[in-house]
C-alpha atoms as a PDB file:
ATOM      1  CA  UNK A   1     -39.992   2.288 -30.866  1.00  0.00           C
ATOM      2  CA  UNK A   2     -40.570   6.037 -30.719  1.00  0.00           C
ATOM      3  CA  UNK A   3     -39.009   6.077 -27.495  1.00  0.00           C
ATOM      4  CA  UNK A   4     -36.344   4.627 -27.941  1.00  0.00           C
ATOM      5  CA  UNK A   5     -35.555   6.693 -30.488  1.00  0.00           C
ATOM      6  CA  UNK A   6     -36.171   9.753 -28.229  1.00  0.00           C
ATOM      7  CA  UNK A   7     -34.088   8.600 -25.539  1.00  0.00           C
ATOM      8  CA  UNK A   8     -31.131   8.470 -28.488  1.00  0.00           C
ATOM      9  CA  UNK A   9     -31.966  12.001 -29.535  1.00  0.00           C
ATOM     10  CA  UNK A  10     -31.713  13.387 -26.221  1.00  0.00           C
ATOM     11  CA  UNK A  11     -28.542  11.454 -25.376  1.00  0.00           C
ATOM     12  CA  UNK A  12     -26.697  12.908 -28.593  1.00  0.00           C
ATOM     13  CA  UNK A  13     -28.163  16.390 -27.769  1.00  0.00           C
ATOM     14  CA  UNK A  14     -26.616  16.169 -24.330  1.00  0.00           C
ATOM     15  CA  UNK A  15     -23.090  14.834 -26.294  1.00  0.00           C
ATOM     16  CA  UNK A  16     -23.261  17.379 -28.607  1.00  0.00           C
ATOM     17  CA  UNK A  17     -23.574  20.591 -26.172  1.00  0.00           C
ATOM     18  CA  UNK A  18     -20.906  19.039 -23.914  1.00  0.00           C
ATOM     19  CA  UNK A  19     -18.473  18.672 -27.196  1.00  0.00           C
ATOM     20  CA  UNK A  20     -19.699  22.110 -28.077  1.00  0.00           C
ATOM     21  CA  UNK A  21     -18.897  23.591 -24.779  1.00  0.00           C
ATOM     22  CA  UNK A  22     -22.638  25.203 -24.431  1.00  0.00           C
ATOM     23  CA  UNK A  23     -22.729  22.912 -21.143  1.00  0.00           C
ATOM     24  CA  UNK A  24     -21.163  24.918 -18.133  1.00  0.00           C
ATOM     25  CA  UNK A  25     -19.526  22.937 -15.416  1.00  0.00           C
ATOM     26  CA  UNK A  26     -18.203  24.726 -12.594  1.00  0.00           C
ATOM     27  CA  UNK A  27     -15.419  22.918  -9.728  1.00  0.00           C
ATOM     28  CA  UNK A  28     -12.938  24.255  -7.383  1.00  0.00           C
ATOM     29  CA  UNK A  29      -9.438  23.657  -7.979  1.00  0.00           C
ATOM     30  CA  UNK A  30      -8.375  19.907  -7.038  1.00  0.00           C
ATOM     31  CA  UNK A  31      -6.583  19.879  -3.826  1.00  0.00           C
ATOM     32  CA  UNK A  32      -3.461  18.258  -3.397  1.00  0.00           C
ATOM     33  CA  UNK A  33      -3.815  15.103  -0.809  1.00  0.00           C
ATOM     34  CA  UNK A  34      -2.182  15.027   2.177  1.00  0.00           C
ATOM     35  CA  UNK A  35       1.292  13.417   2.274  1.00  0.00           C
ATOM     36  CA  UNK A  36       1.357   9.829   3.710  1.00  0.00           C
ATOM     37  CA  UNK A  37       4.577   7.972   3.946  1.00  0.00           C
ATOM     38  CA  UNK A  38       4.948   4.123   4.188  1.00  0.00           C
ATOM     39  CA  UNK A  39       6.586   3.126   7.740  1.00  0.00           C
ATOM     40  CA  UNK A  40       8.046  -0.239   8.463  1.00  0.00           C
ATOM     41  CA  UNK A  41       9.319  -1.272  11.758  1.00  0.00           C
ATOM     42  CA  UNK A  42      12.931  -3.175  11.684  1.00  0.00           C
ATOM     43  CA  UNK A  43      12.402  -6.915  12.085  1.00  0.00           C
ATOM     44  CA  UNK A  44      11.854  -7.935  15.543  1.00  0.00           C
ATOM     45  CA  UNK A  45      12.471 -10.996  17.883  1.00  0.00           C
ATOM     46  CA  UNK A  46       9.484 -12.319  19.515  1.00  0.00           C
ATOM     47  CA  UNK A  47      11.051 -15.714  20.959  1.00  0.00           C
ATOM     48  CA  UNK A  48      10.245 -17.783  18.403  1.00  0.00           C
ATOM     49  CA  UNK A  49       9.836 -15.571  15.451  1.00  0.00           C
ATOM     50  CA  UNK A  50      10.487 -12.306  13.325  1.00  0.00           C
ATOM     51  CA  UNK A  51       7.714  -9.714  13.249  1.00  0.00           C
ATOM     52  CA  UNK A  52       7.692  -6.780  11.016  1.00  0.00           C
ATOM     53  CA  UNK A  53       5.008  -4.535  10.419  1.00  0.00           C
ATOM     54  CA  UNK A  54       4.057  -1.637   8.157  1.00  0.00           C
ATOM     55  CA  UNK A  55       1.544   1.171   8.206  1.00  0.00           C
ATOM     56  CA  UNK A  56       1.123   4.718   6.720  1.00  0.00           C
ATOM     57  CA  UNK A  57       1.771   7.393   8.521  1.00  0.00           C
ATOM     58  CA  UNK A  58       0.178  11.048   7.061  1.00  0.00           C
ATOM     59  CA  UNK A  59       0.782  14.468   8.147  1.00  0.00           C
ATOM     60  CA  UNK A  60      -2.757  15.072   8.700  1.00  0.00           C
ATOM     61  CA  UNK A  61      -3.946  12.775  11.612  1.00  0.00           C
ATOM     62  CA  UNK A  62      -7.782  13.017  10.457  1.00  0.00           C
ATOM     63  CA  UNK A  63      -6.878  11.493   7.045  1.00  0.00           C
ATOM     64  CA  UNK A  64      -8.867   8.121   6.729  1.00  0.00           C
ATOM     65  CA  UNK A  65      -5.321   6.195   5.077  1.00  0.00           C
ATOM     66  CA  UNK A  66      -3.323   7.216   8.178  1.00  0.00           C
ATOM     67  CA  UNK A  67      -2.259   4.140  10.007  1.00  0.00           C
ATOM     68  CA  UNK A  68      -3.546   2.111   6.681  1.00  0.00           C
ATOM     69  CA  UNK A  69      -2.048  -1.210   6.652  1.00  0.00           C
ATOM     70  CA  UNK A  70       0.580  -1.384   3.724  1.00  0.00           C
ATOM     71  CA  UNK A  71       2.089  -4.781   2.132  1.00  0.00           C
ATOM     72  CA  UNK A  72       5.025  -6.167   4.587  1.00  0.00           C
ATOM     73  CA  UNK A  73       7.689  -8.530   3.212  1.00  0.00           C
ATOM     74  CA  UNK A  74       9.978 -10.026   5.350  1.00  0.00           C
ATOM     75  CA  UNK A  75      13.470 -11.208   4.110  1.00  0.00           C
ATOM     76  CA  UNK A  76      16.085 -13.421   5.607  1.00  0.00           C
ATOM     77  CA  UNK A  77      19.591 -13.900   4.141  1.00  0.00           C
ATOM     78  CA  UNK A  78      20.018 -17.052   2.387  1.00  0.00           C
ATOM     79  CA  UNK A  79      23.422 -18.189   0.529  1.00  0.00           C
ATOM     80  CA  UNK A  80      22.019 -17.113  -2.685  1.00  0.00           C
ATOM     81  CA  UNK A  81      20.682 -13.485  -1.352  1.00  0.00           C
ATOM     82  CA  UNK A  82      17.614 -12.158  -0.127  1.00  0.00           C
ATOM     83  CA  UNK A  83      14.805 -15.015   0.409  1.00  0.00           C
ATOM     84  CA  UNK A  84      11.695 -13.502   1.128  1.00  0.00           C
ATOM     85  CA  UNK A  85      10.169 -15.945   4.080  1.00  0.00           C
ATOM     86  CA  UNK A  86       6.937 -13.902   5.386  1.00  0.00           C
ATOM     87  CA  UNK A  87       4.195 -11.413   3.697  1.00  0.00           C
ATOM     88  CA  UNK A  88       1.370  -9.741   5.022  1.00  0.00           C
ATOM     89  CA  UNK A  89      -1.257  -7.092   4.976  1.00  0.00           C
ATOM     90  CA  UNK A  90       0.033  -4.517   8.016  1.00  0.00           C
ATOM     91  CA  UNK A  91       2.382  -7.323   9.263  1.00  0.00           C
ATOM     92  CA  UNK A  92       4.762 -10.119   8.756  1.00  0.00           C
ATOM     93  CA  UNK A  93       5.460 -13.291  10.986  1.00  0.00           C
ATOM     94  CA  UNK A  94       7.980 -15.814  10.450  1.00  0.00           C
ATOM     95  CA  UNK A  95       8.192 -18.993  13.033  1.00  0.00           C
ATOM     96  CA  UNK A  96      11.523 -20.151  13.800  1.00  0.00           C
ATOM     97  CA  UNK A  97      12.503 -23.557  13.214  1.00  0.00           C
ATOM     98  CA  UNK A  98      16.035 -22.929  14.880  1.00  0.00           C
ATOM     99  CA  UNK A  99      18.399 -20.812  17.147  1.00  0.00           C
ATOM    100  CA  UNK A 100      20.833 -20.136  14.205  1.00  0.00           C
ATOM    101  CA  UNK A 101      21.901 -16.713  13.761  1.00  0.00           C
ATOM    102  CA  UNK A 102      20.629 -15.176  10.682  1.00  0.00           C
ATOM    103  CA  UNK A 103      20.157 -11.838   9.150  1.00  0.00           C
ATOM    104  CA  UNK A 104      16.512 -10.029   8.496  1.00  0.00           C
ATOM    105  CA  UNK A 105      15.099  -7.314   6.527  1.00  0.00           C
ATOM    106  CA  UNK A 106      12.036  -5.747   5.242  1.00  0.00           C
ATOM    107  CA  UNK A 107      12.033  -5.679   1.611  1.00  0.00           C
ATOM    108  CA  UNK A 108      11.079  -2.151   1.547  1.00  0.00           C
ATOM    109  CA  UNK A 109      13.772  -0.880   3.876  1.00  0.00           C
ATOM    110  CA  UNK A 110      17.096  -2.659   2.177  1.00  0.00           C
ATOM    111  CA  UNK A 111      19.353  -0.926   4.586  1.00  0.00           C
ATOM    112  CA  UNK A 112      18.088  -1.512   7.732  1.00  0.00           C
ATOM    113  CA  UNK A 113      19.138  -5.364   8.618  1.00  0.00           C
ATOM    114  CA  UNK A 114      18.633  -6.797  11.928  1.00  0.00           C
ATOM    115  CA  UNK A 115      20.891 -10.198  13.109  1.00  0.00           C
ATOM    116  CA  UNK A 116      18.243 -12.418  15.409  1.00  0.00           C
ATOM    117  CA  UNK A 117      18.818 -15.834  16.670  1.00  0.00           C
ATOM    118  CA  UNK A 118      16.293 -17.360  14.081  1.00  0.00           C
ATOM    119  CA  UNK A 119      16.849 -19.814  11.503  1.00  0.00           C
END
């Protein structure tokens, strides 16, 4: 019981001088990280399918999250809008199940749409 006790004492003692400021703790000034940007490719034909893929890309080659894999969604046009019809982790495959010209996108690049012989 005593020790318990003891172990409380000390842990409030080491509270108290850290509320108290008595407790000195000395760190260099945070860096700022390196910038990484998300990449996607445009949707591609692969004879059969769309590919897409996404990665980061940081200004520092030797940073461990450059060329991370980043979330992919792949989009296709539908009558309604936007019909997301592929996800992945890095990359993004959707299997045709016709010749049909339709209209791609990555859901992360709005702007960029690609026309493949895919439906």
């Amino acid at each position: 019981m005593k020790r318990i006790h003891m172990r409380t004492g000390t842990r409030l003692l080491a509270a108290a001088a850290v509320v108290a400021g008595t407790v000195g703790v000395s760190a260099a000034p945070a860096e700022a990280l390196p910038t990484c940007t998300p990449t996607y490719s445009a949707p591609l034909d692969l004879g059969g399918s769309v590919y897409a893929e996404g990665f980061l890309v940081c200004e520092d080659a030797n940073d461990p999250r450059n060329l991370a894999p980043i979330t992919v969604v792949l989009q296709r046009l539908g009558v309604s809008g936007w019909v997301t019809v592929a996800t992945g982790l890095g990359e993004a495959q959707y299997f045709c199940t016709g010749t049909n010209p339709r209209t791609y996108r990555v859901g992360s690049r709005p702007t960029v749409t690609v026309t493949l012989s895919c439906s």
